[in-house]
Protein backbone atom coordinates (compact mmCIF):
# COMPACT_ATOMS: atom_id res chain seq x y z
CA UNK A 1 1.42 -4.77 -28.63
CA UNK A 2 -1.88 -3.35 -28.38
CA UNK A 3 -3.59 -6.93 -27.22
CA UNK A 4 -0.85 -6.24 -24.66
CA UNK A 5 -2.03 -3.11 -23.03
CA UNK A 6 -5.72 -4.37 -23.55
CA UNK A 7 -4.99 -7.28 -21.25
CA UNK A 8 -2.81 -4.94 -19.23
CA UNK A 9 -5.79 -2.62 -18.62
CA UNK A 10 -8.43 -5.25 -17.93
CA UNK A 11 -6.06 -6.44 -14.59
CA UNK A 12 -7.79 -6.77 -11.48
CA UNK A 13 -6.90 -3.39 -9.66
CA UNK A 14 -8.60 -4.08 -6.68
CA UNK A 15 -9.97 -7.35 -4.82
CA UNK A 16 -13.71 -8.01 -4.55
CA UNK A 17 -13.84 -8.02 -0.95
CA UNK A 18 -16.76 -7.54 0.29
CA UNK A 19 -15.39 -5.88 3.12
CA UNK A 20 -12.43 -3.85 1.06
CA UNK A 21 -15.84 -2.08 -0.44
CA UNK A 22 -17.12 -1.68 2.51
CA UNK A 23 -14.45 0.59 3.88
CA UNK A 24 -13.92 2.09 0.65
CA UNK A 25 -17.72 2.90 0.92
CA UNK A 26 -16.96 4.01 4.39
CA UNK A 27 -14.11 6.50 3.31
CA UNK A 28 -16.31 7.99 0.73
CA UNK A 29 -19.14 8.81 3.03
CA UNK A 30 -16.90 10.23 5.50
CA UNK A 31 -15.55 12.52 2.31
CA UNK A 32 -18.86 13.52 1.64
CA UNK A 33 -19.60 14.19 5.56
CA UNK A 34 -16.40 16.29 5.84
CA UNK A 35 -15.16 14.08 8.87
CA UNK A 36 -11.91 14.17 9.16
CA UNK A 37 -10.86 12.54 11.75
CA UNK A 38 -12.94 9.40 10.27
CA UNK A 39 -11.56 10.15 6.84
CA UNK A 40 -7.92 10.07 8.06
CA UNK A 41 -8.76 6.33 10.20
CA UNK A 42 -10.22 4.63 7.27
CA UNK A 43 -7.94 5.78 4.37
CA UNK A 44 -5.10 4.13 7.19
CA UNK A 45 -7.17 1.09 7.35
CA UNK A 46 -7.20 1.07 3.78
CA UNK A 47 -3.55 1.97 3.40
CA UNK A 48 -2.29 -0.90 5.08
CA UNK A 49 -4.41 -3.10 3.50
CA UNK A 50 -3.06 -1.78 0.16
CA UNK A 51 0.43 -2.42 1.60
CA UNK A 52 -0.14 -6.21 2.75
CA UNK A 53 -1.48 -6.57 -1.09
CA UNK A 54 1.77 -5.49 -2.40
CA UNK A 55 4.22 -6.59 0.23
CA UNK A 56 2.58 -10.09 -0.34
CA UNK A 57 1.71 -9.86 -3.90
CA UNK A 58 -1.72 -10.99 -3.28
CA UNK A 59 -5.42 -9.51 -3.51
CA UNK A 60 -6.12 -9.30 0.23
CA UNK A 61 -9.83 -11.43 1.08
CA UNK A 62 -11.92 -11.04 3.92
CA UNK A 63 -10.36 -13.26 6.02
CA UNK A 64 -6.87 -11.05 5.95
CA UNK A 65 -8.58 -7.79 5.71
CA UNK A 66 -10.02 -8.79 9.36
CA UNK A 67 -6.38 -10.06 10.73
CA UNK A 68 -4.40 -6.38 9.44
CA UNK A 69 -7.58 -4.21 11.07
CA UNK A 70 -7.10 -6.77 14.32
CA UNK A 71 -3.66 -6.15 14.24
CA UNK A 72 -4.17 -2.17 13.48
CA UNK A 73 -6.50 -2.21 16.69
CA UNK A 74 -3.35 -4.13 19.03
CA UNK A 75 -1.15 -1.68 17.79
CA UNK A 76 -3.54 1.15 18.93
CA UNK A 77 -3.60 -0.46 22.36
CA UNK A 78 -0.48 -0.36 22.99
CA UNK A 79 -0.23 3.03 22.36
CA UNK A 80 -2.71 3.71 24.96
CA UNK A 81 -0.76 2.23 27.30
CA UNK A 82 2.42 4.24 26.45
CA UNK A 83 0.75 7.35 26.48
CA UNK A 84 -1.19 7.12 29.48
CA UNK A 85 1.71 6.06 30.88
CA UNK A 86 3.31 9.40 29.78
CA UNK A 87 0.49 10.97 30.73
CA UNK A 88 -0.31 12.55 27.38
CA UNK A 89 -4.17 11.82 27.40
CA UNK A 90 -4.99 13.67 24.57
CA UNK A 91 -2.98 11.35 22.05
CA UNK A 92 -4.59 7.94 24.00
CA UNK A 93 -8.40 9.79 23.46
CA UNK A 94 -7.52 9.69 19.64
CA UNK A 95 -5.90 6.05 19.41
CA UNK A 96 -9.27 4.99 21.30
CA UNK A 97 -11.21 6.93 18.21
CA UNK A 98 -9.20 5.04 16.16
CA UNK A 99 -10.03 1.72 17.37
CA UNK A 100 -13.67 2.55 17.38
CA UNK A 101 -13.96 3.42 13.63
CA UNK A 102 -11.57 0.32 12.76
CA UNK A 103 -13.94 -1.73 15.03
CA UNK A 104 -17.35 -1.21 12.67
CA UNK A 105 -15.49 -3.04 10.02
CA UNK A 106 -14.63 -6.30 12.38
CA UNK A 107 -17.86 -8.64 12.90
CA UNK A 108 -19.30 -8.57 16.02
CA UNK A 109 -17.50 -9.80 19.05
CA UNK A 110 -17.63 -13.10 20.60
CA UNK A 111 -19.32 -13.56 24.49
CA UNK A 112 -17.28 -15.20 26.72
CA UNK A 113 -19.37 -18.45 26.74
CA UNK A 114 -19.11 -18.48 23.14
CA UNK A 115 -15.19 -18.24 23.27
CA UNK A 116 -14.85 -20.41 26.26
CA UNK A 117 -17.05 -23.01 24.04
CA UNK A 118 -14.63 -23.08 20.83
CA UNK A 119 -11.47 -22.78 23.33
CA UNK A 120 -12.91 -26.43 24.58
CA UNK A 121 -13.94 -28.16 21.61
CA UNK A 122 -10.18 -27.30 20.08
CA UNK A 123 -8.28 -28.37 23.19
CA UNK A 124 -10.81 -31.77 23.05
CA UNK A 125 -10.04 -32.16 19.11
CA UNK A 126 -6.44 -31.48 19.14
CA UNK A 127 -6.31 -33.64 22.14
CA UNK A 128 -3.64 -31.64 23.63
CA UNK A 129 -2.62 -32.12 27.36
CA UNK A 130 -0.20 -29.90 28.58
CA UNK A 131 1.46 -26.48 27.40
CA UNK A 132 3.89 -27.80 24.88
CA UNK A 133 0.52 -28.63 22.53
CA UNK A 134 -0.87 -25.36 23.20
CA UNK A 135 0.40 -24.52 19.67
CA UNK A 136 -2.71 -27.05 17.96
CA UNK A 137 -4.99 -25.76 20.15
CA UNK A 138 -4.05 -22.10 19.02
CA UNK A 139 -3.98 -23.25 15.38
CA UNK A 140 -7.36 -24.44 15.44
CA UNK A 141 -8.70 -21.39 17.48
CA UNK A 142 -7.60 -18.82 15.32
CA UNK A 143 -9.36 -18.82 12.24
CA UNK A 144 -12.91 -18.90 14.19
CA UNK A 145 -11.46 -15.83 16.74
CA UNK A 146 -9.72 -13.59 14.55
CA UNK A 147 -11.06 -10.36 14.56
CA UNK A 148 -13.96 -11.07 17.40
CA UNK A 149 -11.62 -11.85 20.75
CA UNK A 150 -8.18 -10.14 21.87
CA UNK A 151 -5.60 -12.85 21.10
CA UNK A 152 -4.07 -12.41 24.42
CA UNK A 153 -7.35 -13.20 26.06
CA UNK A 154 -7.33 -16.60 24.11
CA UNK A 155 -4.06 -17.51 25.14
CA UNK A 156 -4.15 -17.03 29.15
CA UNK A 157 -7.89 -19.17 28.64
CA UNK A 158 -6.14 -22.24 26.59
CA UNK A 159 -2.83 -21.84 29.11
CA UNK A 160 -5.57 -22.11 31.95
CA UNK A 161 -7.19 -25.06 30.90
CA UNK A 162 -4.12 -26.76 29.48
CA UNK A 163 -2.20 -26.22 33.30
């Protein structure tokens, strides 16, 4: 019993992500700075991380870290269309905060040449021709976008070069 709870204790609580300690770093400086509004972003960020890692039973890498902040940042957008919309531009200036802190912990963005560039080479090695293969060309783009170009954006660029 007690090599039980030994092993029990010695669990992996948290994943090694480099960029789960990042944030965590992140929320503890913002604790220390008193900034609340920060505070409340990144212990969201770090919420729904926590809730991907038990919803899928996994310890969340870098990879899907980046994909739940991307989708955290659509989400945000989308709100600032429906308030702005409703004209409630208070609510849309603090979903743009939002986005802002959740965008320090995305790498950098990609230029448009760069995009353009990895758009082409995965149309030319899929070798798709028309719309009903934009599906490789999206699989292939993906993984190197994630995070670093608005997933929208890539699909009107493959559906204009695959027209």
């Amino acid at each position: 019993m007690l090599a039980l709870l030994r092993s029990a204790g010695t669990r992996k609580l948290m994943s090694d992500s480099p960029l789960k300690l990042t944030i965590t770093e992140a929320m503890k400086d913002a604790m220390r700075a008193k900034d609340k509004p920060r505070l409340g972003t990144i212990r969201l960020a770090l919420s729904d991380i926590k809730r991907v890692e038990i919803d899928e039973r996994i310890d969340a890498d870098d990879a899907r870290i980046i994909g739940i902040l991307d989708k955290m940042i659509k989400q945000r957008r989308e709100s600032i269309r429906q308030y702005e919309s409703a004209d409630r531009p208070e609510l849309a200036a603090q979903e743009q905060f939002e986005i802002e802190v959740i965008q320090e912990f995305l790498p950098q963005p990609l230029e448009a040449a760069e995009l353009e560039q990895i758009i082409k080479s995965a149309v030319a090695k899929s070798g798709a021709a028309s719309m009903q293969e934009m599906g490789k060309v999206m699989n292939l783009v993906r993984p190197q976008v994630v995070g670093r170009a608005d997933m929208a954006e890539v699909s009107k660029q493959i559906k204009a070069l695959l027209a």
